[in-house]
C-alpha atoms as a PDB file:
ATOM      1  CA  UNK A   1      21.696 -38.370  19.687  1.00  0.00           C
ATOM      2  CA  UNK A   2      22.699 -39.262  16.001  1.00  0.00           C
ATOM      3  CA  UNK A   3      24.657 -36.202  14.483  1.00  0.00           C
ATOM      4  CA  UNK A   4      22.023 -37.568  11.479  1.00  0.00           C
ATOM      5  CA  UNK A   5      19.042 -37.133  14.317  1.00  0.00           C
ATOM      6  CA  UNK A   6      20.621 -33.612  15.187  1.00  0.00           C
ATOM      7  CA  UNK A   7      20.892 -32.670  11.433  1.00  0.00           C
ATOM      8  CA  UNK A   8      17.024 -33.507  11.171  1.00  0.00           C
ATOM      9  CA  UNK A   9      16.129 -32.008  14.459  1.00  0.00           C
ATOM     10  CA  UNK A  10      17.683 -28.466  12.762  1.00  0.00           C
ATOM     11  CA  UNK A  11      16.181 -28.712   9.726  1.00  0.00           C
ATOM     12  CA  UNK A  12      12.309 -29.239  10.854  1.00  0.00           C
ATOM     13  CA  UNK A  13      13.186 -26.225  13.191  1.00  0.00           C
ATOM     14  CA  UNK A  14      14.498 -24.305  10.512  1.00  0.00           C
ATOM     15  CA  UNK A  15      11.397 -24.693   8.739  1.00  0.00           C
ATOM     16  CA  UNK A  16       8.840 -24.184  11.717  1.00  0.00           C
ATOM     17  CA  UNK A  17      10.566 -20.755  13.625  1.00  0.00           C
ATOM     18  CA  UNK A  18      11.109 -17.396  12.513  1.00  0.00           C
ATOM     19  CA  UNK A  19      14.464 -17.615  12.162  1.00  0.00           C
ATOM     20  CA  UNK A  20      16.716 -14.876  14.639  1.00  0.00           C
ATOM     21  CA  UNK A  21      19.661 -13.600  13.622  1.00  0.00           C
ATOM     22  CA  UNK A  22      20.186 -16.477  11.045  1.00  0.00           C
ATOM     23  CA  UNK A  23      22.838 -14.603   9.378  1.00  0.00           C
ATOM     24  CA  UNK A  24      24.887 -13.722  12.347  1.00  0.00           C
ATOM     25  CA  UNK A  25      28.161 -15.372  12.570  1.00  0.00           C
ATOM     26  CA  UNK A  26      28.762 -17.173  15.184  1.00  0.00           C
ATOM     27  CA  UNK A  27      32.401 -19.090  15.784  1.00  0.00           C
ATOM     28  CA  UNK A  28      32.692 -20.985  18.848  1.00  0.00           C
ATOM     29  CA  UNK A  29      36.668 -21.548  19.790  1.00  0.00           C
ATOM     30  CA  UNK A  30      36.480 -23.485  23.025  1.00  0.00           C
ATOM     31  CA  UNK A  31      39.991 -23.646  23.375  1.00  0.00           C
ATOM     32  CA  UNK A  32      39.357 -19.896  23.738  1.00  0.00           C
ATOM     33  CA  UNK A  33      36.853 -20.148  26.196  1.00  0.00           C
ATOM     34  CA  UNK A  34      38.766 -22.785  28.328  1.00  0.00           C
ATOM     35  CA  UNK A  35      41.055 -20.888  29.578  1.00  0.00           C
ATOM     36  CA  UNK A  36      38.784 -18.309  30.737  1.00  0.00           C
ATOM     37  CA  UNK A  37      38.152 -17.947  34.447  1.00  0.00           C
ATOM     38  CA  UNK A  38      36.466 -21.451  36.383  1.00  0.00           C
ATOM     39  CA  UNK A  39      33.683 -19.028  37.041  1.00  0.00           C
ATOM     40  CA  UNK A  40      32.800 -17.264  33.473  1.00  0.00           C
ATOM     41  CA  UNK A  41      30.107 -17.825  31.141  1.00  0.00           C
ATOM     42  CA  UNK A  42      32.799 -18.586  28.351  1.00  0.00           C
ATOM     43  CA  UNK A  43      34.810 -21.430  30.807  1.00  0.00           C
ATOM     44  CA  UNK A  44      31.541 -23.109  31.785  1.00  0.00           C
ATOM     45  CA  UNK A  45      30.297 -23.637  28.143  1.00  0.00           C
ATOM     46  CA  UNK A  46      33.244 -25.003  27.326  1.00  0.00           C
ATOM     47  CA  UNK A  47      33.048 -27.153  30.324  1.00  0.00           C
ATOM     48  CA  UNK A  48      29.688 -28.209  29.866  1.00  0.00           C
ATOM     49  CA  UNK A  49      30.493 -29.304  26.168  1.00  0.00           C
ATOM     50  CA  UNK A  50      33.359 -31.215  26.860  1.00  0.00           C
ATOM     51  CA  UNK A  51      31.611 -33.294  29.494  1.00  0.00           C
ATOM     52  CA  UNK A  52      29.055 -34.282  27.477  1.00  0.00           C
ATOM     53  CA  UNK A  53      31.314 -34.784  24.285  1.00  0.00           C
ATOM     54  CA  UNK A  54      29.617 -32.413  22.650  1.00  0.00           C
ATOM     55  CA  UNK A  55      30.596 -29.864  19.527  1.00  0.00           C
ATOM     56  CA  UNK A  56      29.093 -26.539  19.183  1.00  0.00           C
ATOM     57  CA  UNK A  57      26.426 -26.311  16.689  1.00  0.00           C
ATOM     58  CA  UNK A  58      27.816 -24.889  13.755  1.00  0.00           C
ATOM     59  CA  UNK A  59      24.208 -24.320  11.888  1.00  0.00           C
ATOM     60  CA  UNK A  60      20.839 -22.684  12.805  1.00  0.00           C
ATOM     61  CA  UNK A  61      19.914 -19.673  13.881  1.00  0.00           C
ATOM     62  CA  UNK A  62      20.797 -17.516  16.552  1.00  0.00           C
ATOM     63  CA  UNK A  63      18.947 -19.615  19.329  1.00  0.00           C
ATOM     64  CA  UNK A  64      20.137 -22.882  17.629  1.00  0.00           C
ATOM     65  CA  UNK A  65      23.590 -22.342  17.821  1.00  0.00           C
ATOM     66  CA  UNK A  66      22.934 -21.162  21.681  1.00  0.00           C
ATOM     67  CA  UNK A  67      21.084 -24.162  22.585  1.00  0.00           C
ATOM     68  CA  UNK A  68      23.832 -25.376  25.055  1.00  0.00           C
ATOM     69  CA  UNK A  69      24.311 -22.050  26.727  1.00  0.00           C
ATOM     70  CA  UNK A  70      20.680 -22.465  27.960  1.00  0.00           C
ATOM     71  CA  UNK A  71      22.154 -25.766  29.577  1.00  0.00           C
ATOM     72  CA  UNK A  72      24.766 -24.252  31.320  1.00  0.00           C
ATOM     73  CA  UNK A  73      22.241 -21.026  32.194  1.00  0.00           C
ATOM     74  CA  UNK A  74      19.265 -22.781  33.619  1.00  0.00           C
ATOM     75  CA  UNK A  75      21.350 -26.548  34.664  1.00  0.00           C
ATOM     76  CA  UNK A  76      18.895 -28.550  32.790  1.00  0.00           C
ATOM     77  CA  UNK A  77      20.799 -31.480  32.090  1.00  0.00           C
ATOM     78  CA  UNK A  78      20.821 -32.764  28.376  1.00  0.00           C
ATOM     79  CA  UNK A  79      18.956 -36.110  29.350  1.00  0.00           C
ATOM     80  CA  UNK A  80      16.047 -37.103  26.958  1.00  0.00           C
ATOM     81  CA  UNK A  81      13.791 -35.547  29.750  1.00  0.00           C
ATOM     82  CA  UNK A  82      15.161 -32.492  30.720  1.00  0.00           C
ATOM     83  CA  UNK A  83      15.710 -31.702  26.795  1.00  0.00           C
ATOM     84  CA  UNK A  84      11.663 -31.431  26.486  1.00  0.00           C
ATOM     85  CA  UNK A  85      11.864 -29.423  29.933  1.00  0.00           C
ATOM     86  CA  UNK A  86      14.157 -27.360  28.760  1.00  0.00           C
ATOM     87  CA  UNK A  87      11.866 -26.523  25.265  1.00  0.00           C
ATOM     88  CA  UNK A  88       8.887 -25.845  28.095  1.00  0.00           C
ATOM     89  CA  UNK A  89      11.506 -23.146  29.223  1.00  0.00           C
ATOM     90  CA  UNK A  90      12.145 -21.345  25.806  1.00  0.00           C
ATOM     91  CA  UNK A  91       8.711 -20.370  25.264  1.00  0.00           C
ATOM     92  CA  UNK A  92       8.737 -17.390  28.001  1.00  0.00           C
ATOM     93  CA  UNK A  93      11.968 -16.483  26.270  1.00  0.00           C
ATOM     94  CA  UNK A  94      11.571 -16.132  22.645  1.00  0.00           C
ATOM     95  CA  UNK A  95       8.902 -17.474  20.473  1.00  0.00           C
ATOM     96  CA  UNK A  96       9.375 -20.943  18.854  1.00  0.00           C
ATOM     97  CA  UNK A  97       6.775 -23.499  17.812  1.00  0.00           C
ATOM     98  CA  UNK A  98       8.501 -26.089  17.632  1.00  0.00           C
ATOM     99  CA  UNK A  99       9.017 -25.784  21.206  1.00  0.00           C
ATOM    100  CA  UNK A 100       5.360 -26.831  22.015  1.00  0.00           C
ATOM    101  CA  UNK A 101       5.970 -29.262  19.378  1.00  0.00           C
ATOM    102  CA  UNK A 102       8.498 -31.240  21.175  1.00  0.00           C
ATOM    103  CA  UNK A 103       6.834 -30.939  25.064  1.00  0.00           C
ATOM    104  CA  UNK A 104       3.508 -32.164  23.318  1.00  0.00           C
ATOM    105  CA  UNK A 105       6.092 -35.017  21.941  1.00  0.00           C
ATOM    106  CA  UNK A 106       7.884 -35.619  25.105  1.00  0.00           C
ATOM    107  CA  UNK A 107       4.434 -35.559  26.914  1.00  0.00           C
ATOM    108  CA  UNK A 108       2.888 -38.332  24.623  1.00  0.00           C
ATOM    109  CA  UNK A 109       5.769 -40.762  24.525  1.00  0.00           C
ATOM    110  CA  UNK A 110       5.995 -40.465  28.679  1.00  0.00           C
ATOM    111  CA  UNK A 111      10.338 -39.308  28.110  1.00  0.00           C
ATOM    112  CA  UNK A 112       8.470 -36.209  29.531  1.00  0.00           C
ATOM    113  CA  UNK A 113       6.008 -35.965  32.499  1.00  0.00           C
ATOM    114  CA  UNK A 114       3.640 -33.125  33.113  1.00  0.00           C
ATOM    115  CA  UNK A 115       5.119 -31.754  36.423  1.00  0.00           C
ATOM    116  CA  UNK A 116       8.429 -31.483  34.790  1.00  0.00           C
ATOM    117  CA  UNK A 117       6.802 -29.633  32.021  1.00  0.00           C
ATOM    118  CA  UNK A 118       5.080 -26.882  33.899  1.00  0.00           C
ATOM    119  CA  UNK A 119       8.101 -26.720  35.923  1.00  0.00           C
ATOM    120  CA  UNK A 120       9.924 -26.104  33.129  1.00  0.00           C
ATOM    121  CA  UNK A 121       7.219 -23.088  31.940  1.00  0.00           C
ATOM    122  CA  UNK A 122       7.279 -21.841  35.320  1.00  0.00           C
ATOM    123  CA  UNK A 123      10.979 -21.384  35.650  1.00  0.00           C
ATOM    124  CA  UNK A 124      10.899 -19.374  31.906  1.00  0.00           C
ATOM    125  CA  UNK A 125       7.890 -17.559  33.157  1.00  0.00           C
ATOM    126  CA  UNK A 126      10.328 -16.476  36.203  1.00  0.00           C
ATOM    127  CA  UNK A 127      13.306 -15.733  34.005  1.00  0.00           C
ATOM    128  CA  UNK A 128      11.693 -13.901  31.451  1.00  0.00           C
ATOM    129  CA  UNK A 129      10.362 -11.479  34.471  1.00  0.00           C
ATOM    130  CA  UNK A 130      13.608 -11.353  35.801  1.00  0.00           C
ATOM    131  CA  UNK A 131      15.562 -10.345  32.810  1.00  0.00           C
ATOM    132  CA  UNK A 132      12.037  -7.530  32.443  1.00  0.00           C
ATOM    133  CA  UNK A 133      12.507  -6.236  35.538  1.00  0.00           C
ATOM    134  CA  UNK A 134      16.717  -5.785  35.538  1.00  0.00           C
ATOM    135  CA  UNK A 135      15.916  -3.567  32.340  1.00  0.00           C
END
């Protein structure tokens, strides 16, 4: 994706969700986080970005700026596909429309297919219950 696309992508979501913890800074040094432990959080991030040649988005709000942690967290690959499976995740998590916005958008233009999309609920629905039940 474009960093024009991304910058787009931000703003419409910007517009659409209650914005969480907008104001919170939130400075990403992944040279820092490399040389964490192979195991941590922290080290796999890092990882994870550098694979994919991505930077850490620097704008947003709280669950903008963590949208690649949720990679690493749940493995959903940053392909087209698994980014609309991933936004059928967030829902159980916190509440964002444009989420629905973009499975309804990755369901219409087939980059998406329905089975991947309620697996993608399903798995938030689990996590969410998970992360209930620990507390």
């Amino acid at each position: 994706m474009a960093d024009s696309e991304l910058e787009v992508i931000l703003k419409m979501a910007q517009k659409i969700n209650p914005q969480i913890e907008s104001g919170l800074k939130l400075e990403i040094d992944l040279e820092q986080l490399r040389q964490l432990p192979a195991r941590t959080l922290g080290c796999s991030v890092a990882r994870f970005l550098d694979e994919q040649g991505f930077e850490p988005i620097g704008s947003g709000d709280w669950i903008q700026r963590n949208h690649e942690v949720w990679h690493v967290l749940t493995g959903i690959s940053p392909s087209v596909e698994d980014e609309f499976v991933l936004q059928a995740f967030t829902p159980a998590q916190v509440f964002r429309p444009d989420c629905a916005i973009l499975v309804l958008v990755g369901l219409l233009s087939n980059n998406c297919t329905i089975w991947l999309t309620i697996k993608g609920l399903r798995q938030g629905k689990i996590a969410n219950l998970l992360i209930e039940w620990e507390v």
